[in-house]
PDB file of N, CA and C in Angstrom:
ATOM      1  N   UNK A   1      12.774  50.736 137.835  1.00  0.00           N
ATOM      2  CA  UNK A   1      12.227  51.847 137.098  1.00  0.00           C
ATOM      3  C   UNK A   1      10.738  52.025 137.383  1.00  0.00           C
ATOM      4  N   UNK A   2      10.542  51.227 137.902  1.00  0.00           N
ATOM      5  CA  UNK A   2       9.095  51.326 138.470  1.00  0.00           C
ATOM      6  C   UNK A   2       8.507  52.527 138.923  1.00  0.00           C
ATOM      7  N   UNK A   3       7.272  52.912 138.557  1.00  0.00           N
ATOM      8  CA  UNK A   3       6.798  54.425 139.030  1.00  0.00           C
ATOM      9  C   UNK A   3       7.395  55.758 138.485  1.00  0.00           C
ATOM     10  N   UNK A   4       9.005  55.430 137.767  1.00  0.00           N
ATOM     11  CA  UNK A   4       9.128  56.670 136.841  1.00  0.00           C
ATOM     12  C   UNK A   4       7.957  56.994 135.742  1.00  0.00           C
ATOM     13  N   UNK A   5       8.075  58.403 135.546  1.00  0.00           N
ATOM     14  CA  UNK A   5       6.686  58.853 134.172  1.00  0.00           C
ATOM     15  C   UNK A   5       7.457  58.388 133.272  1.00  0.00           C
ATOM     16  N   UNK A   6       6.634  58.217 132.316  1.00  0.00           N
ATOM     17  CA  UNK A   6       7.176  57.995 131.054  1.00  0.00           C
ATOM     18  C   UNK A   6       6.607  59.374 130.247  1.00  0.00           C
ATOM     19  N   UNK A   7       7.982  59.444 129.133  1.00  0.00           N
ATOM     20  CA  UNK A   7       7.792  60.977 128.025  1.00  0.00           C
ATOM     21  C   UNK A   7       6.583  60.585 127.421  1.00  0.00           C
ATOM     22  N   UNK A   8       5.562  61.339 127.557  1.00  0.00           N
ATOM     23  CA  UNK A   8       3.967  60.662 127.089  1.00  0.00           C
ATOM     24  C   UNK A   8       3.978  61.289 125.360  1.00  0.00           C
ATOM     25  N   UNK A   9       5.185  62.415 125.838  1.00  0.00           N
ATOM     26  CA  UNK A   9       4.846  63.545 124.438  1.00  0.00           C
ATOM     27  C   UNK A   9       5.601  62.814 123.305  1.00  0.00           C
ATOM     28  N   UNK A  10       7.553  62.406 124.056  1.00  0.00           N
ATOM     29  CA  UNK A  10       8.106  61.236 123.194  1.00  0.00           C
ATOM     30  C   UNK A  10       7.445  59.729 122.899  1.00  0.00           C
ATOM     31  N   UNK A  11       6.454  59.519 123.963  1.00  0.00           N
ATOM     32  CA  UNK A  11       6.209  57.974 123.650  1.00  0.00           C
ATOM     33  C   UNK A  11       5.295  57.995 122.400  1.00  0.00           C
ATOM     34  N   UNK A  12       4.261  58.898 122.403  1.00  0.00           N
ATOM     35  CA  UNK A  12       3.139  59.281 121.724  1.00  0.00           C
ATOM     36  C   UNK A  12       3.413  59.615 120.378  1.00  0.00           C
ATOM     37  N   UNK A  13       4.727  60.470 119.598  1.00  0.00           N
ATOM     38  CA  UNK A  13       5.245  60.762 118.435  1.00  0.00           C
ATOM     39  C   UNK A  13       5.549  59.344 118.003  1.00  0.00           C
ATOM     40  N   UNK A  14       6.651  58.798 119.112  1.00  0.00           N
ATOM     41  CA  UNK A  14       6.999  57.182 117.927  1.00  0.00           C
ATOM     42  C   UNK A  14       5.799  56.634 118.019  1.00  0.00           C
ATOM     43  N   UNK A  15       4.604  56.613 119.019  1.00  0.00           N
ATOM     44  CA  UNK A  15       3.646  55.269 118.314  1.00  0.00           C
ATOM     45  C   UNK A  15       2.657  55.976 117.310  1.00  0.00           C
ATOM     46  N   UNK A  16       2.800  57.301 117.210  1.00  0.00           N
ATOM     47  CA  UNK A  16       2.024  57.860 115.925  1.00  0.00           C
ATOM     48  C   UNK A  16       3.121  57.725 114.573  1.00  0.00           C
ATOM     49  N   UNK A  17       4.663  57.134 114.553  1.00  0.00           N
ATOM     50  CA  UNK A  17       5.317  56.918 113.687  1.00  0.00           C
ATOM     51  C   UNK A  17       4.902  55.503 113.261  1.00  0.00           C
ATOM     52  N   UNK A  18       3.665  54.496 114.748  1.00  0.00           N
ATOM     53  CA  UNK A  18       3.775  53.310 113.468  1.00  0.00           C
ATOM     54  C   UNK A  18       4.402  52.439 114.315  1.00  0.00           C
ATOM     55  N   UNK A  19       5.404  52.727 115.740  1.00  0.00           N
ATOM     56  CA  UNK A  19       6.404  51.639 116.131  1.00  0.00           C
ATOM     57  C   UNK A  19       5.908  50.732 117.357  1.00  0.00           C
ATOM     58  N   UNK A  20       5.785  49.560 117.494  1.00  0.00           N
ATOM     59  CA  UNK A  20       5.442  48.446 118.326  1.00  0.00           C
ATOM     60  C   UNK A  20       5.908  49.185 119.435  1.00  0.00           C
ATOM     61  N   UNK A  21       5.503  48.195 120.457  1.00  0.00           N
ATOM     62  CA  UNK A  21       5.777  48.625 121.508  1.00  0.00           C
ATOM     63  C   UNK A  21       7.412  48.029 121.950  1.00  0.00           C
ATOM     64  N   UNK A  22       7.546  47.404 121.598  1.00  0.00           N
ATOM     65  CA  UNK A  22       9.123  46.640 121.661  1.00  0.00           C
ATOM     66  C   UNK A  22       9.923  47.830 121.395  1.00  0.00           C
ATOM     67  N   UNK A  23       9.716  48.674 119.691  1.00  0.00           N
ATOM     68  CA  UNK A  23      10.886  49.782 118.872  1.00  0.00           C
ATOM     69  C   UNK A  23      10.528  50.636 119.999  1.00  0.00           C
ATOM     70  N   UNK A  24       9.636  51.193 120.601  1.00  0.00           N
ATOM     71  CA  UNK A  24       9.371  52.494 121.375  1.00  0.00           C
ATOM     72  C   UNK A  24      10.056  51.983 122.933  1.00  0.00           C
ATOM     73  N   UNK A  25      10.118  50.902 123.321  1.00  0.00           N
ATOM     74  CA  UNK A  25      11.025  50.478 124.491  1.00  0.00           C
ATOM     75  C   UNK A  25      12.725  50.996 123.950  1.00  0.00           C
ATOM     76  N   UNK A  26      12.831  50.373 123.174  1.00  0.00           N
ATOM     77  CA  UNK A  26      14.083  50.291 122.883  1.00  0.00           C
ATOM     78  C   UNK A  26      14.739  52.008 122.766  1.00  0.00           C
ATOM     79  N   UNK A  27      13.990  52.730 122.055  1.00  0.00           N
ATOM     80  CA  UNK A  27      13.912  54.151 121.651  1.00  0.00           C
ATOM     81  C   UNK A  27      14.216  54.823 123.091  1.00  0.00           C
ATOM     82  N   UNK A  28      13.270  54.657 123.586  1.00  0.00           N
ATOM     83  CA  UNK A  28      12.900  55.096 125.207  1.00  0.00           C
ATOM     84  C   UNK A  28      13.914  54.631 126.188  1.00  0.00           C
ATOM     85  N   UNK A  29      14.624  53.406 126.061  1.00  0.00           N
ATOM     86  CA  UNK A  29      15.321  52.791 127.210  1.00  0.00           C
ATOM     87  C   UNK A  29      14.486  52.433 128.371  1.00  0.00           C
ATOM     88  N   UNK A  30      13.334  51.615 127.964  1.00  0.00           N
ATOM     89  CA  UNK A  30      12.393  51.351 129.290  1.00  0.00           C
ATOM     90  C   UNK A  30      11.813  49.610 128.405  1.00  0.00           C
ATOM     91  N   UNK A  31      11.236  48.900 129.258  1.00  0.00           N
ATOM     92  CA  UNK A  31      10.486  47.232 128.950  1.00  0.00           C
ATOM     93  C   UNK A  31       9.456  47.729 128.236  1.00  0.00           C
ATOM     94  N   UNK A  32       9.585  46.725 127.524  1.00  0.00           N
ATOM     95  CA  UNK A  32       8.296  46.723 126.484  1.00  0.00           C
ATOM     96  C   UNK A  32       6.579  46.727 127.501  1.00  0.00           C
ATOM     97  N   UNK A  33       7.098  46.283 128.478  1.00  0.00           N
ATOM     98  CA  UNK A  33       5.409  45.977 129.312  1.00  0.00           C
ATOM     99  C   UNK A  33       4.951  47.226 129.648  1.00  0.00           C
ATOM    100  N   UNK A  34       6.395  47.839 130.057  1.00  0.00           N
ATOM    101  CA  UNK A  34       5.784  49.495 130.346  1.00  0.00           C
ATOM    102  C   UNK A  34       5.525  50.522 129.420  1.00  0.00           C
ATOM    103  N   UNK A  35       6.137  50.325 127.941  1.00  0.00           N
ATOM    104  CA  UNK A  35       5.322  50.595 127.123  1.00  0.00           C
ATOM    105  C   UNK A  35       3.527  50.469 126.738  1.00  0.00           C
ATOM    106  N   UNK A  36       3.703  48.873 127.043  1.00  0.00           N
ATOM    107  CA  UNK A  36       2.547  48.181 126.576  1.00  0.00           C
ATOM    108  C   UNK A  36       1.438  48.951 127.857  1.00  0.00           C
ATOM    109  N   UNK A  37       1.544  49.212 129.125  1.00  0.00           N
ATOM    110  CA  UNK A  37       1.141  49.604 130.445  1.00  0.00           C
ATOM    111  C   UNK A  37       0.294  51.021 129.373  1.00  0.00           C
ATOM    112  N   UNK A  38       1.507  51.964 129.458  1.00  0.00           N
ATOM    113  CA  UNK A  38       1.240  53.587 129.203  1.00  0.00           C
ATOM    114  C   UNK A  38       0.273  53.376 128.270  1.00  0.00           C
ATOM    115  N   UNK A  39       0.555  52.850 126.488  1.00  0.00           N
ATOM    116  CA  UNK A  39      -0.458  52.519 125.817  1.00  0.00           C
ATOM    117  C   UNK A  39      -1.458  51.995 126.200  1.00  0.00           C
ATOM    118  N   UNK A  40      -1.635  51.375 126.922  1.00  0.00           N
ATOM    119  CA  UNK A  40      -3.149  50.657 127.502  1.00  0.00           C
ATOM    120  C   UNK A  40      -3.720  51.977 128.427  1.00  0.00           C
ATOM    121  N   UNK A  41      -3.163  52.510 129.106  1.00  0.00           N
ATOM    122  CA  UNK A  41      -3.212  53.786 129.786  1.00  0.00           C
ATOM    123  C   UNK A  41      -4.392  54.782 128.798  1.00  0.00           C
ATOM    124  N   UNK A  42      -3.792  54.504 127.651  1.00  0.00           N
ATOM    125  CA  UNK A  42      -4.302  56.100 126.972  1.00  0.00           C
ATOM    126  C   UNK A  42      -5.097  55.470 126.157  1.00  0.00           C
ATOM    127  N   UNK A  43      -5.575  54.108 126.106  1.00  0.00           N
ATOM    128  CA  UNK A  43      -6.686  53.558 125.127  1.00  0.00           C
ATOM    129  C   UNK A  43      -6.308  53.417 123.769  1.00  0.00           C
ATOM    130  N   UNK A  44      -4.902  53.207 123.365  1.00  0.00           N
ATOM    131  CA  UNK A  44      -3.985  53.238 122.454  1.00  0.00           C
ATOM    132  C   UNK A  44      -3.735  51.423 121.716  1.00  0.00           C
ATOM    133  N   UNK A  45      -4.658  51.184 120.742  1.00  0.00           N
ATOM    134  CA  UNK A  45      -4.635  50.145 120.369  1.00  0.00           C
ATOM    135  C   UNK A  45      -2.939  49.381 120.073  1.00  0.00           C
ATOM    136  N   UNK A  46      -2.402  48.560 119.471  1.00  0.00           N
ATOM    137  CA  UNK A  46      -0.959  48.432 119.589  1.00  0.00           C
ATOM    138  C   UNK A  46      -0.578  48.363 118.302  1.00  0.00           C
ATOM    139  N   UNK A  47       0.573  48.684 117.628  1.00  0.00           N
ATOM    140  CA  UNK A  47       0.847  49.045 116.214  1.00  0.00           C
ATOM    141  C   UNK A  47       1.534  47.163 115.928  1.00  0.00           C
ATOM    142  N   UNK A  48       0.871  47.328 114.526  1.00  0.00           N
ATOM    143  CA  UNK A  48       1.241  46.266 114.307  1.00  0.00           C
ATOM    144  C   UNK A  48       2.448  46.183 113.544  1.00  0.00           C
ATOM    145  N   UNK A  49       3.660  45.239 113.809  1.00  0.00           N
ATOM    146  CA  UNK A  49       4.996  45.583 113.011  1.00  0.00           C
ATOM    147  C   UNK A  49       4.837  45.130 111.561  1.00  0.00           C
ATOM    148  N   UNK A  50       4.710  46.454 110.912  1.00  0.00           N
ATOM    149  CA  UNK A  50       4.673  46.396 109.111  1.00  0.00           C
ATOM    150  C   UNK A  50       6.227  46.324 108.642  1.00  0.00           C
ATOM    151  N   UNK A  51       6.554  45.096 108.398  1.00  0.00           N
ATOM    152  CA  UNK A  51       7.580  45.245 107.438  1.00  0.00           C
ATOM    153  C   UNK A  51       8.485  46.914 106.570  1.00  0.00           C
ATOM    154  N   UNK A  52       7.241  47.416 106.212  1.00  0.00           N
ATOM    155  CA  UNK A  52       7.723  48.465 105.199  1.00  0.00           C
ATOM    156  C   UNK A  52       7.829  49.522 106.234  1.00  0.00           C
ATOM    157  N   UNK A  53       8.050  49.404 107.830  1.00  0.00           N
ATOM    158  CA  UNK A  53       8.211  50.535 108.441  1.00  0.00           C
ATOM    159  C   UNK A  53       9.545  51.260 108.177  1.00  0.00           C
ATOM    160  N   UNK A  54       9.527  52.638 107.918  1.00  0.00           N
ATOM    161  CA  UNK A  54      10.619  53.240 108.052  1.00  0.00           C
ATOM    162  C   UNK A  54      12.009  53.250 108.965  1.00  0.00           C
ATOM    163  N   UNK A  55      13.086  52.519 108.899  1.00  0.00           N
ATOM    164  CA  UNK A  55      14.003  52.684 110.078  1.00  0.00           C
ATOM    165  C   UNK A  55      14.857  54.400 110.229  1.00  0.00           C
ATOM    166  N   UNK A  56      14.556  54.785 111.160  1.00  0.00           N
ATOM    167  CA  UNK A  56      14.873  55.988 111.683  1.00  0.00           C
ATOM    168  C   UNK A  56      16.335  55.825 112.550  1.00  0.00           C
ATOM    169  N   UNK A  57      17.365  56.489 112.404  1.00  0.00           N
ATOM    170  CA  UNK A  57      18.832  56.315 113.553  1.00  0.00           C
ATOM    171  C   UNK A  57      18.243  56.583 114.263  1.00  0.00           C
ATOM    172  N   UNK A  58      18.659  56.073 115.571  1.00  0.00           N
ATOM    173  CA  UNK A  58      18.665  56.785 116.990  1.00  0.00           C
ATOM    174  C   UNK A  58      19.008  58.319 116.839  1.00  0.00           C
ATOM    175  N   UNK A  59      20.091  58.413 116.340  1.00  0.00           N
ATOM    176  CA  UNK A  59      20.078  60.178 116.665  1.00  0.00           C
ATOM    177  C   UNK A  59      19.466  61.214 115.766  1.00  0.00           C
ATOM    178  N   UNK A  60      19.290  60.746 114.595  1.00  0.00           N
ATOM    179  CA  UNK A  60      18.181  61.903 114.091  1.00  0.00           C
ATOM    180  C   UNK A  60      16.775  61.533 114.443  1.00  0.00           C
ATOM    181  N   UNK A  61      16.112  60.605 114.978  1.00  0.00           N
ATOM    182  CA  UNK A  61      14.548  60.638 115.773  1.00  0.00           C
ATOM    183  C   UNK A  61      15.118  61.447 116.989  1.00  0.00           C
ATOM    184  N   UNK A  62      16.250  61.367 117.340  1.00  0.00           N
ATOM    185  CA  UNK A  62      16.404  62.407 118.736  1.00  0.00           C
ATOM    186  C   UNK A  62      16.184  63.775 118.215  1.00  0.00           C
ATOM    187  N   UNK A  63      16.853  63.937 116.816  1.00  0.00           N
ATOM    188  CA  UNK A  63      16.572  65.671 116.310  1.00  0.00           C
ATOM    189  C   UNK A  63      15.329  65.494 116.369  1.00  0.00           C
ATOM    190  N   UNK A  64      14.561  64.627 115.508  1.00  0.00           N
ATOM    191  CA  UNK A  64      12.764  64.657 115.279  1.00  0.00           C
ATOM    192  C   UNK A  64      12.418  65.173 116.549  1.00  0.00           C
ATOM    193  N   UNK A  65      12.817  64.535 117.781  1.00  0.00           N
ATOM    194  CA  UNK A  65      11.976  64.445 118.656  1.00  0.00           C
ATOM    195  C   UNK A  65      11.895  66.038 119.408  1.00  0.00           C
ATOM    196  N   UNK A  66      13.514  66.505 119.101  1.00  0.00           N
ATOM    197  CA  UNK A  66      13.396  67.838 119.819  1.00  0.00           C
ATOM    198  C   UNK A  66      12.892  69.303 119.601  1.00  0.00           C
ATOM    199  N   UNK A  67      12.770  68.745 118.431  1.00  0.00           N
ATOM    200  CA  UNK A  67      12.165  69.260 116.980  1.00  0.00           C
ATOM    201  C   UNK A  67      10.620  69.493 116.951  1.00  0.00           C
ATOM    202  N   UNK A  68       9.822  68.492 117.482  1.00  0.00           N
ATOM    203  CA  UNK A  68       8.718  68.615 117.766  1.00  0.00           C
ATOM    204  C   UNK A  68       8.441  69.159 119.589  1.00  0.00           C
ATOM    205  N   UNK A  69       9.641  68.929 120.401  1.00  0.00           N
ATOM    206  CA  UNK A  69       9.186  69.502 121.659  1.00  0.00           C
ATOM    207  C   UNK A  69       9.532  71.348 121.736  1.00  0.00           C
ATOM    208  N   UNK A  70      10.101  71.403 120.366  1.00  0.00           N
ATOM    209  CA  UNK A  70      10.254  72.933 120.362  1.00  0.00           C
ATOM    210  C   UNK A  70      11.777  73.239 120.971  1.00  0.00           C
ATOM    211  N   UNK A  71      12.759  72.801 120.867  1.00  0.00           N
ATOM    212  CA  UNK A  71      13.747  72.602 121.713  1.00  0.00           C
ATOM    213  C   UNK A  71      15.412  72.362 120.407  1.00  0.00           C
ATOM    214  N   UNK A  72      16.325  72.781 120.963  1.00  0.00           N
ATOM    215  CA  UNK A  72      17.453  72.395 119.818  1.00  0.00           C
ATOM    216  C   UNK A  72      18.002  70.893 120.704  1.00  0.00           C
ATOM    217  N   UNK A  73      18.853  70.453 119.654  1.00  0.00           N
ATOM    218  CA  UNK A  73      19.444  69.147 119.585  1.00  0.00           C
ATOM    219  C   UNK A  73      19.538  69.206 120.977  1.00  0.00           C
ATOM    220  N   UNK A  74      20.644  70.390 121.583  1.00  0.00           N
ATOM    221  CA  UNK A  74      21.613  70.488 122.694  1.00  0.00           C
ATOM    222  C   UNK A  74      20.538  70.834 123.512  1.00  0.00           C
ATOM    223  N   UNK A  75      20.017  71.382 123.740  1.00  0.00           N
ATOM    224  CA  UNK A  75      18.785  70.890 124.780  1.00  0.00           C
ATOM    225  C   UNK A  75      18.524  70.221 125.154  1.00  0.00           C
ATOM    226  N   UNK A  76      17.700  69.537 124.281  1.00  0.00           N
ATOM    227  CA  UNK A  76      16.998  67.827 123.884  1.00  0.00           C
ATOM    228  C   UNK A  76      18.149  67.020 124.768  1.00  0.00           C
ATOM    229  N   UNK A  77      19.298  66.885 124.956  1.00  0.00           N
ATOM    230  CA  UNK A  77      20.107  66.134 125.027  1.00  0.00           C
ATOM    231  C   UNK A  77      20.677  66.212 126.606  1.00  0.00           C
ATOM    232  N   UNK A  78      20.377  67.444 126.842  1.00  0.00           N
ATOM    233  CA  UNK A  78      20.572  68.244 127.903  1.00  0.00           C
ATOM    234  C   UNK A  78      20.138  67.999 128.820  1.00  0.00           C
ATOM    235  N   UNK A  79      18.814  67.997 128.536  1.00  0.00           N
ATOM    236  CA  UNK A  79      17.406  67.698 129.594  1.00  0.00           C
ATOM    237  C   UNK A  79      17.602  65.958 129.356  1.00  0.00           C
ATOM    238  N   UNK A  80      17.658  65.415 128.660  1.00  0.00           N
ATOM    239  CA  UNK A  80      17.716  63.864 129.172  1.00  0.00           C
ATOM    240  C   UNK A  80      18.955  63.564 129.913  1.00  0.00           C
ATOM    241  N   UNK A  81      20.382  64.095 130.165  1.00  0.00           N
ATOM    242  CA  UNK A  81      21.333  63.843 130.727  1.00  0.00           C
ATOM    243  C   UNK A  81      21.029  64.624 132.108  1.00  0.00           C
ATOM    244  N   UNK A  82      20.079  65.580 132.424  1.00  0.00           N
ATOM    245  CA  UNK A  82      19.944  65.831 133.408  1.00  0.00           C
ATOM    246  C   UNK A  82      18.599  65.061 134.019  1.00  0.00           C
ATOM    247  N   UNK A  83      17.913  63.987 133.482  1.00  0.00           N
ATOM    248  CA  UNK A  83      16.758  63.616 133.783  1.00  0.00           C
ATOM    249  C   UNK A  83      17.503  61.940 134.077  1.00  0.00           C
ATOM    250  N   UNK A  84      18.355  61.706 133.405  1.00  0.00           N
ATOM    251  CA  UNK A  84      19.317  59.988 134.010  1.00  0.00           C
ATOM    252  C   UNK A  84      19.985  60.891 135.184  1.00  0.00           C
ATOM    253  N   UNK A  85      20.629  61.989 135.412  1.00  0.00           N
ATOM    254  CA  UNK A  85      21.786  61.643 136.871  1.00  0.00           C
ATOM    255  C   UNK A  85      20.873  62.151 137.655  1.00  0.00           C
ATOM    256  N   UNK A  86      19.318  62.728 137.632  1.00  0.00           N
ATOM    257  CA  UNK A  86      18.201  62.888 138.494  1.00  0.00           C
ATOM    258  C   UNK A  86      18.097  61.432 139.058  1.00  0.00           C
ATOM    259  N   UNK A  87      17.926  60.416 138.148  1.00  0.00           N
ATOM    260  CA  UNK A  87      17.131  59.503 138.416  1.00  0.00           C
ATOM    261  C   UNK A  87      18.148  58.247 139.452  1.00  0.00           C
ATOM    262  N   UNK A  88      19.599  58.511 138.961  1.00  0.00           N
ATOM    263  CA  UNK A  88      20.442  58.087 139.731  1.00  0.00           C
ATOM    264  C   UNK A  88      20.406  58.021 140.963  1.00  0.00           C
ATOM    265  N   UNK A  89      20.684  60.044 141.254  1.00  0.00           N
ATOM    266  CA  UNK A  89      20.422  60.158 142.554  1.00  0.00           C
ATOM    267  C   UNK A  89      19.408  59.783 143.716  1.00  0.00           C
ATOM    268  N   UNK A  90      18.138  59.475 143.062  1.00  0.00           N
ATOM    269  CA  UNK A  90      17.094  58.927 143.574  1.00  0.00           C
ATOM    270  C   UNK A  90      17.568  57.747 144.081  1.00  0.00           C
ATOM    271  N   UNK A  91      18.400  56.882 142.812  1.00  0.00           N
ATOM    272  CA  UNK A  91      18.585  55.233 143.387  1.00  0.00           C
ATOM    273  C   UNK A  91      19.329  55.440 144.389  1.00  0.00           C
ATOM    274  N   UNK A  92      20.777  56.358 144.577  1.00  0.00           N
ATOM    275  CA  UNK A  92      21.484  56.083 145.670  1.00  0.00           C
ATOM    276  C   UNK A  92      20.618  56.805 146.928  1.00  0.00           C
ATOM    277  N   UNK A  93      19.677  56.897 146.988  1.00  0.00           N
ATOM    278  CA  UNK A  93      19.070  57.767 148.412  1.00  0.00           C
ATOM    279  C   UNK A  93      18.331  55.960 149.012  1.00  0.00           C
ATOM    280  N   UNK A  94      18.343  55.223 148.579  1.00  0.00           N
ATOM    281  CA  UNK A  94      17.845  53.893 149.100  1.00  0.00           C
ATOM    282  C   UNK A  94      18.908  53.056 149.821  1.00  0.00           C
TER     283      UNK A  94
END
């Protein structure tokens, strides 16, 4: 995964929700280091895990998220299923 961008606009909402860099890997489907990388990137101190953080499902932070990119669910969902068999095709060209 090396050298893929990362969603700066998705990474940036969960760590303004508060979430370590570990929850925003996990969220994202990418290593915590490359979390930890991008945040260091943008001068982004690291959230510290508060107990009383809110747990959010996976699929309604996906509404949140599409929600804030201006976009419906089926979009949102759309564009990431066309952004994994992008990224596929890349692997099989090696």
């Amino acid at each position: 995964m090396k050298g893929d961008a990362i969603d700066s606009k998705r990474a940036m909402a969960l760590y303004d929700q508060g979430l370590t860099d570990k929850a925003i890997a996990i969220r994202m489907g990418r290593s915590q280091t490359t979390i930890s990388g991008w945040r260091g990137r943008h001068g982004l101190p690291p959230n510290k895990n508060k107990a009383h953080a809110k747990y959010i499902p996976p699929l309604v932070q996906d509404a949140i998220d599409a929600k804030k990119l201006g976009l419906s669910y089926g979009q949102y969902k759309a564009k990431q299923y066309e952004a994994k068999q992008a990224k596929k095709k890349g692997r099989k060209k090696s």
